[in-house]
Protein backbone atom coordinates (compact mmCIF):
# COMPACT_ATOMS: atom_id res chain seq x y z
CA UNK A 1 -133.88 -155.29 -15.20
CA UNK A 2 -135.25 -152.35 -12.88
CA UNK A 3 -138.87 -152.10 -12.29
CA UNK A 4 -139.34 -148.32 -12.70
CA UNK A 5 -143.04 -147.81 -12.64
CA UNK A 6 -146.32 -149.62 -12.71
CA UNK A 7 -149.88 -147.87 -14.16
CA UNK A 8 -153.04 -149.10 -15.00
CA UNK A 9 -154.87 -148.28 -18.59
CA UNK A 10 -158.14 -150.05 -19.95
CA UNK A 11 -159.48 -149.97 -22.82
CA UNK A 12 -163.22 -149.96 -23.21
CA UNK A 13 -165.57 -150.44 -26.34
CA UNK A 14 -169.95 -149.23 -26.19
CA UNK A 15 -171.75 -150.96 -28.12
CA UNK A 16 -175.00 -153.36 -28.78
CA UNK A 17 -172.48 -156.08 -29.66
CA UNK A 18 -170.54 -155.73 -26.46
CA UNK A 19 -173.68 -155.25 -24.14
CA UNK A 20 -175.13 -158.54 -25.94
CA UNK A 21 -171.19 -160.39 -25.40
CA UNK A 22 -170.61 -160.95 -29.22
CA UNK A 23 -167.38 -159.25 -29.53
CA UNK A 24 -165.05 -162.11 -31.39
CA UNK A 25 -162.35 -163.35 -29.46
CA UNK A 26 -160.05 -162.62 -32.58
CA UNK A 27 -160.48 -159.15 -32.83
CA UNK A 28 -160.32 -158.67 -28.88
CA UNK A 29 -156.93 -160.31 -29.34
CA UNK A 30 -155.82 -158.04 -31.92
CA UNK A 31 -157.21 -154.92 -30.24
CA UNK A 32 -155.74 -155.43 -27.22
CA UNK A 33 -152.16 -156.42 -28.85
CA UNK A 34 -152.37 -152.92 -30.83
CA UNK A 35 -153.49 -151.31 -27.73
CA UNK A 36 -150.74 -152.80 -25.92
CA UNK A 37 -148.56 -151.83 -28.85
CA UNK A 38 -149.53 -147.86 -29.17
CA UNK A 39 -148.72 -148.00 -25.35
CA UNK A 40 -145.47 -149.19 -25.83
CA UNK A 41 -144.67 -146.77 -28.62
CA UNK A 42 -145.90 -143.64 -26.23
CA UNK A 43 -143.12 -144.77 -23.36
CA UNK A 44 -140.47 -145.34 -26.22
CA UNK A 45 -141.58 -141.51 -27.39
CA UNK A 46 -141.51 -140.29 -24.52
CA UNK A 47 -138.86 -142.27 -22.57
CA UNK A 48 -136.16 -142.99 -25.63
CA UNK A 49 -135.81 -146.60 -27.64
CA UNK A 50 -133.72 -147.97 -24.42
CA UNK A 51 -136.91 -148.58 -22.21
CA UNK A 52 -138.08 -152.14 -21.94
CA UNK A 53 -141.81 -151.72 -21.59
CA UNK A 54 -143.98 -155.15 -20.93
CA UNK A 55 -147.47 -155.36 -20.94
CA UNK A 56 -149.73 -157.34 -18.76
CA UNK A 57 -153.60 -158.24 -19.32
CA UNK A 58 -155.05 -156.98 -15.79
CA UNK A 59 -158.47 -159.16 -17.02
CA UNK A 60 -162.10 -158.59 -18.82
CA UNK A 61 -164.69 -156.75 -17.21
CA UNK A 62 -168.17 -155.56 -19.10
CA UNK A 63 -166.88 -154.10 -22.83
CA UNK A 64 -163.57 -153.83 -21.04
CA UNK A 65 -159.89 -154.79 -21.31
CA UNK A 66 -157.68 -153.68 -18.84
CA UNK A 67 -153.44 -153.87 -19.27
CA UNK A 68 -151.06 -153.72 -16.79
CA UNK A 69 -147.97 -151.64 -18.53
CA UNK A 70 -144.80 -152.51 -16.00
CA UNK A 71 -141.42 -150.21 -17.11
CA UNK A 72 -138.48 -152.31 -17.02
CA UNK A 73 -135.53 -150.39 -17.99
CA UNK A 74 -132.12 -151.19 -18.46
CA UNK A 75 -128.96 -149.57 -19.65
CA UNK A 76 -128.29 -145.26 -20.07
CA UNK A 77 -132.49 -144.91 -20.25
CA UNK A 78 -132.53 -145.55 -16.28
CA UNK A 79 -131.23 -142.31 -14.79
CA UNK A 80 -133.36 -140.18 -17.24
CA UNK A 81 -136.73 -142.43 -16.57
CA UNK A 82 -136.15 -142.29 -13.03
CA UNK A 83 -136.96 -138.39 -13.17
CA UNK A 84 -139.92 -138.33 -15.37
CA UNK A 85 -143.50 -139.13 -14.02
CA UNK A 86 -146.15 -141.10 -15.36
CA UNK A 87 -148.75 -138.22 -15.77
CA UNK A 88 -146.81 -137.27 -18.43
CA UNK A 89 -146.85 -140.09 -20.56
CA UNK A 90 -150.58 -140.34 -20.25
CA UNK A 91 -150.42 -136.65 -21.23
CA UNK A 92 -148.89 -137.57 -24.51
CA UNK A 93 -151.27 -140.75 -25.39
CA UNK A 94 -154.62 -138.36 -24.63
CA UNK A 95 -152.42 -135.37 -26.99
CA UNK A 96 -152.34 -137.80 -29.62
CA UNK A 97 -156.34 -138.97 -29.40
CA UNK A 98 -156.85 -134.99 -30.03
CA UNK A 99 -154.08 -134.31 -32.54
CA UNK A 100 -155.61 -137.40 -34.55
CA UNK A 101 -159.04 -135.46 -34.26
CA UNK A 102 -157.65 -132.70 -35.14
CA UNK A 103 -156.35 -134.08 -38.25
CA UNK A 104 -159.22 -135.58 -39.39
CA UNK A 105 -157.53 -138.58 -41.29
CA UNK A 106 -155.45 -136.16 -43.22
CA UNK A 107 -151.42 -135.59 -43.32
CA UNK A 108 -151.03 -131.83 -41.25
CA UNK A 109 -150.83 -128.53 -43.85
CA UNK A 110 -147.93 -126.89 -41.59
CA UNK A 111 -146.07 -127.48 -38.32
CA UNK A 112 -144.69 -124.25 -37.43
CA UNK A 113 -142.59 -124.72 -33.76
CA UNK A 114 -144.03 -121.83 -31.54
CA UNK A 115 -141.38 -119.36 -29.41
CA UNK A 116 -141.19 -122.30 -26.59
CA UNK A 117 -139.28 -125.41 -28.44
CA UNK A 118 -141.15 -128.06 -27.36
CA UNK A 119 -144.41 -126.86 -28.61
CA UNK A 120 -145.79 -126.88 -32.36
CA UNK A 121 -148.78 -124.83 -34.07
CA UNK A 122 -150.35 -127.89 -36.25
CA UNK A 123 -152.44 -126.41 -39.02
CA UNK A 124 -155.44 -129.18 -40.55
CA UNK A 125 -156.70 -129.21 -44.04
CA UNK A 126 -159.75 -126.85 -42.27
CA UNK A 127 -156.88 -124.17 -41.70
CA UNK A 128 -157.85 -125.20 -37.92
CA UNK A 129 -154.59 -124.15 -35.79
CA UNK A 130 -153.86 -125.99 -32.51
CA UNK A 131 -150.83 -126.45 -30.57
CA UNK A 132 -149.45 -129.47 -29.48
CA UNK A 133 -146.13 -131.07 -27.80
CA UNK A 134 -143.27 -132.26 -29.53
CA UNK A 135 -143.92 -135.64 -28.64
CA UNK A 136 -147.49 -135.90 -29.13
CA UNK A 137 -146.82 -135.18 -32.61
CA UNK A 138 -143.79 -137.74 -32.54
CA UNK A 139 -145.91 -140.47 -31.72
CA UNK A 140 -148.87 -139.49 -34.33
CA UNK A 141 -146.49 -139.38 -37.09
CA UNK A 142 -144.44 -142.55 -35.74
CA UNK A 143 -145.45 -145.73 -38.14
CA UNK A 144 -145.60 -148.00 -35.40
CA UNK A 145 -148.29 -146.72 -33.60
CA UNK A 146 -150.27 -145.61 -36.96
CA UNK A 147 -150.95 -149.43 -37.53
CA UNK A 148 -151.68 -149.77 -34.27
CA UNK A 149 -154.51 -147.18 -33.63
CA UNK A 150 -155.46 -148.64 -37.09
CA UNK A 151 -156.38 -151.55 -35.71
CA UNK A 152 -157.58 -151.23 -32.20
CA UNK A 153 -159.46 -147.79 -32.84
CA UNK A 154 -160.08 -147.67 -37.08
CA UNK A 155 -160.72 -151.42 -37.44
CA UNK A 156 -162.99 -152.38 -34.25
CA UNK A 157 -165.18 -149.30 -34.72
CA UNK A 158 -165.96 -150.24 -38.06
CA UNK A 159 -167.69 -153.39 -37.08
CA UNK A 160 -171.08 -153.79 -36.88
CA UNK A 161 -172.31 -153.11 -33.07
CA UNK A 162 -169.72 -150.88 -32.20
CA UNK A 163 -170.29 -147.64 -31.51
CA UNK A 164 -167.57 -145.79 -29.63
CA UNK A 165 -164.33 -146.56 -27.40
CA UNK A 166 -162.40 -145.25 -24.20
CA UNK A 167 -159.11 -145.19 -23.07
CA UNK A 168 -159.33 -145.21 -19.31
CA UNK A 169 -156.74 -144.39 -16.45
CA UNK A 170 -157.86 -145.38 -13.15
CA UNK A 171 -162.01 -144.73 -14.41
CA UNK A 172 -161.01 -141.18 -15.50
CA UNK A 173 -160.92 -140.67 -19.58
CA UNK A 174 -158.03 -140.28 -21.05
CA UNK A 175 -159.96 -139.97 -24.72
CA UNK A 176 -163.27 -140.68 -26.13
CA UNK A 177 -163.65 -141.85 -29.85
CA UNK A 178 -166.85 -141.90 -31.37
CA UNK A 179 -168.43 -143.96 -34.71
CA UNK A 180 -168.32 -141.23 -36.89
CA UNK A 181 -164.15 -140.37 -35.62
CA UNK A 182 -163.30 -143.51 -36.63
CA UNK A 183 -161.88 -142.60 -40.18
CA UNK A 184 -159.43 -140.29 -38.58
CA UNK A 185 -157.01 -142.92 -36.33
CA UNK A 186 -154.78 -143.56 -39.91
CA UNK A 187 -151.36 -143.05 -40.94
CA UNK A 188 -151.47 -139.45 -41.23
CA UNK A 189 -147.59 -138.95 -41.81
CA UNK A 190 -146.52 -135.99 -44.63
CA UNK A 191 -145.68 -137.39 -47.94
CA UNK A 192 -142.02 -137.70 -48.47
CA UNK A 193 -140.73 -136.76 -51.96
CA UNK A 194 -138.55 -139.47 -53.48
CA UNK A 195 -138.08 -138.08 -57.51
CA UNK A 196 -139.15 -134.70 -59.44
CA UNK A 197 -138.76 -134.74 -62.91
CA UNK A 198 -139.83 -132.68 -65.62
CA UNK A 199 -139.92 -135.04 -69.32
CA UNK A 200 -141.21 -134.13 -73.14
CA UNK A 201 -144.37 -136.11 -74.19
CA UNK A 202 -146.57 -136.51 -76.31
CA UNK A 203 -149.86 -137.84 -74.89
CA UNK A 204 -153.40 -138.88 -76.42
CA UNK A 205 -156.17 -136.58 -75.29
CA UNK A 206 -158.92 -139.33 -73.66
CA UNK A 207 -160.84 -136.74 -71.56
CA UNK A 208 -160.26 -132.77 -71.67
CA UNK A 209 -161.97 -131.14 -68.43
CA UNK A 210 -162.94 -127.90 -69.06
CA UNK A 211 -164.59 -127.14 -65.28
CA UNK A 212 -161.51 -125.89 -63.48
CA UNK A 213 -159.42 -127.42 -61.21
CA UNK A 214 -160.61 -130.43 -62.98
CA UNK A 215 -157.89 -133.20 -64.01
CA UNK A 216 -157.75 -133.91 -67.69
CA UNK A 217 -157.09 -137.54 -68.69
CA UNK A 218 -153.96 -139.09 -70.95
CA UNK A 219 -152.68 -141.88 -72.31
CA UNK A 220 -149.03 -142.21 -73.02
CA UNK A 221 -149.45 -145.01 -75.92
CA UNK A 222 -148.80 -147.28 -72.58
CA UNK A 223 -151.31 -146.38 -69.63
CA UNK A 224 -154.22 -144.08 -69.36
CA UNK A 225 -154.01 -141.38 -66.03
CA UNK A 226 -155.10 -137.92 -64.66
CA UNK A 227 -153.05 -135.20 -64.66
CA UNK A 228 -153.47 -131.58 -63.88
CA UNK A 229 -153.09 -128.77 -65.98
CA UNK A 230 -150.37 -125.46 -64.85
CA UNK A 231 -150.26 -124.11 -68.43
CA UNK A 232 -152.46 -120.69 -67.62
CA UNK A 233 -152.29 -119.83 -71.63
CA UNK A 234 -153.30 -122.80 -72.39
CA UNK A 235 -156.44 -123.00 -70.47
CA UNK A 236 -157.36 -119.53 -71.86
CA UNK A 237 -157.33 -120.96 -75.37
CA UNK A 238 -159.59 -124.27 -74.25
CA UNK A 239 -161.60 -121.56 -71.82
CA UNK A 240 -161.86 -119.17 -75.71
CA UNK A 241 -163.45 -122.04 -77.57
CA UNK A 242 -160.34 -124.26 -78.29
CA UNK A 243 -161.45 -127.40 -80.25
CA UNK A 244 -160.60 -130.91 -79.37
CA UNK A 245 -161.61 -134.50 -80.50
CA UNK A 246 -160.38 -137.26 -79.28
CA UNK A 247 -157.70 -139.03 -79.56
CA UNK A 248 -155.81 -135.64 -80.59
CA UNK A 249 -152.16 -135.19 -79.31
CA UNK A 250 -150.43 -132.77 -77.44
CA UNK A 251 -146.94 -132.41 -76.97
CA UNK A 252 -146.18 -130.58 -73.73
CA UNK A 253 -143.62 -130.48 -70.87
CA UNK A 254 -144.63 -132.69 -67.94
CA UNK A 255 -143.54 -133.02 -64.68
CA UNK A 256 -143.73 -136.24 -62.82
CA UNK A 257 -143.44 -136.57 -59.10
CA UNK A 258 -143.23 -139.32 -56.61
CA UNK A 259 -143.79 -139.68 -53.24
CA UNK A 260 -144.24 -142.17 -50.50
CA UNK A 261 -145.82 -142.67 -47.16
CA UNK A 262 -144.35 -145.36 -45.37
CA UNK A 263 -144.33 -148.15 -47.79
CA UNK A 264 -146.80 -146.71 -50.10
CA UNK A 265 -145.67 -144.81 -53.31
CA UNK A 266 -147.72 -142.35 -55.32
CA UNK A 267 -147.17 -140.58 -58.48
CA UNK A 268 -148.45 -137.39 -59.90
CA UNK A 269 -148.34 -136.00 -63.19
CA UNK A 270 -148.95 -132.44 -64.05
CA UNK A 271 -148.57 -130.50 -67.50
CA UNK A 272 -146.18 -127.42 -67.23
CA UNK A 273 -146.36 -125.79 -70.83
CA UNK A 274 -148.87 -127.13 -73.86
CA UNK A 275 -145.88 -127.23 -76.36
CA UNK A 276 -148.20 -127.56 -79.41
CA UNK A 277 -151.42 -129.15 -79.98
CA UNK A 278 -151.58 -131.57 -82.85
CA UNK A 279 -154.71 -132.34 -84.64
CA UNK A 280 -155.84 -135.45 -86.88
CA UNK A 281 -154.24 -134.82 -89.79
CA UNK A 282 -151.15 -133.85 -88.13
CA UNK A 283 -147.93 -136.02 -87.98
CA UNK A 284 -145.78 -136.27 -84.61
CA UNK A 285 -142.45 -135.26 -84.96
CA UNK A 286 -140.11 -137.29 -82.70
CA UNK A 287 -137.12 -135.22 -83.65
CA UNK A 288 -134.98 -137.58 -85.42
């Protein structure tokens, strides 16, 4: 393998817990692994899946942990690392400290690529717009270093003591993350749709909601969930006086959608069209 480049990074947590030396030696170990890890993931961004990247511990100094991260690089990676410096890939881990901020701890509303390709207007739940590089956004929305800043930014600020962290090149800051930022360093990738249906119930009326924008809760005769309601007419009857009791039916069109975020799969149900509302005394008619 070819030694292509050697830099310095260190990680450094504030705190009473670290000024008093109480910082467990199990979470050190897993914050500077996923440190180590997020690292790794930048280069590979950055650099393409053919760099060899191996990290070093440099040693412990006061609330600090300092890596070594050595490039080794073999195969068709070499003649395109060769031309690409290091100020760049530190570039890309401070983007992703802001676009993380940005964010908030929420999936982005639109990415909208700007007139120069390499560069993205990122719109937050806020309607905040910012732009930011390709591969800043890359390696925010990669999974691998999701679980990573997870652990070593999410994770160790949560515990009691510690108050805020630094990523540090050569003494200068690369990023700053305080207590109340913690929340934000998540897996903030866009749901992915996996099935859209649209199906003929008839559900049990547990809760109607009549503030709106309010979910009304079903039951299916099998499981009890919330589920909006798109049926404008409808919502003018309940909003007119509409009586309900419960355990009333109503047969409507629903549409049921999944989606997943990395392993994670969620479901959400929404009424189309209020077909008919059946009272008491009514009898369901399954159609046969």
């Amino acid at each position: 393998m070819t030694n292509i480049a050697e830099t310095k990074l260190s990680l450094k947590y504030h705190g009473q817990a670290v000024e008093d030396g109480r910082v467990d030696v199990y979470s050190a170990a897993a914050n500077m692994t996923a440190f180590s890890d997020f690292v790794t993931e930048a280069g590979k961004v950055l650099f393409g899946p053919d760099v060899v990247i191996e990290a070093e511990m440099a040693g412990f100094h006061s609330g600090c942990i300092q890596t070594d991260i050595v490039f080794n690089v073999v195969g068709p990676a070499l003649s395109l690392i060769s031309t690409v410096n290091l100020p760049e890939w530190l570039s890309i881990i401070k983007g992703a400290f802001t676009l993380w901020k940005h964010l908030k701890g929420q999936p982005p509303v639109a990415m909208v690529p700007t007139t120069r390709g390499d560069e993205i207007n990122v719109t937050n739940a806020d309607g905040k717009v910012i732009i930011f590089n390709r591969s800043v956004i890359n390696l925010v929305l990669n999974e691998g270093s999701s679980k990573s800043v997870q652990e070593f930014v999410g994770k160790a600020l949560a515990k009691e003591g510690i108050d805020s962290l630094e990523v540090l090149t050569e003494e200068v800051a690369l990023a700053v993350v305080g207590e109340g930022q913690a929340g934000y360093f998540k897996d903030v990738r866009p749901d992915e749709p996996v099935s859209k249906n649209e199906f003929e119930f008839a559900l049990s009326i547990e809760g109607p909601e009549f503030k709106e924008g309010k979910k009304w809760r079903f039951s299916d005769g099998n499981s009890s969930f919330l589920a909006d309601i798109e049926d404008q007419e409808f919502l003018k009857r309940v909003d007119h006086g509409e009586p309900f009791a419960k355990g009333e039916i109503l047969r409507v069109l629903m549409r049921i959608e999944q989606t997943r975020q990395g392993v994670n799969l969620t479901t959400k149900r929404a009424v189309v069209k209020v077909i008919e509302h059946l009272r008491r005394q009514q009898q369901v008619s399954l159609g046969f």
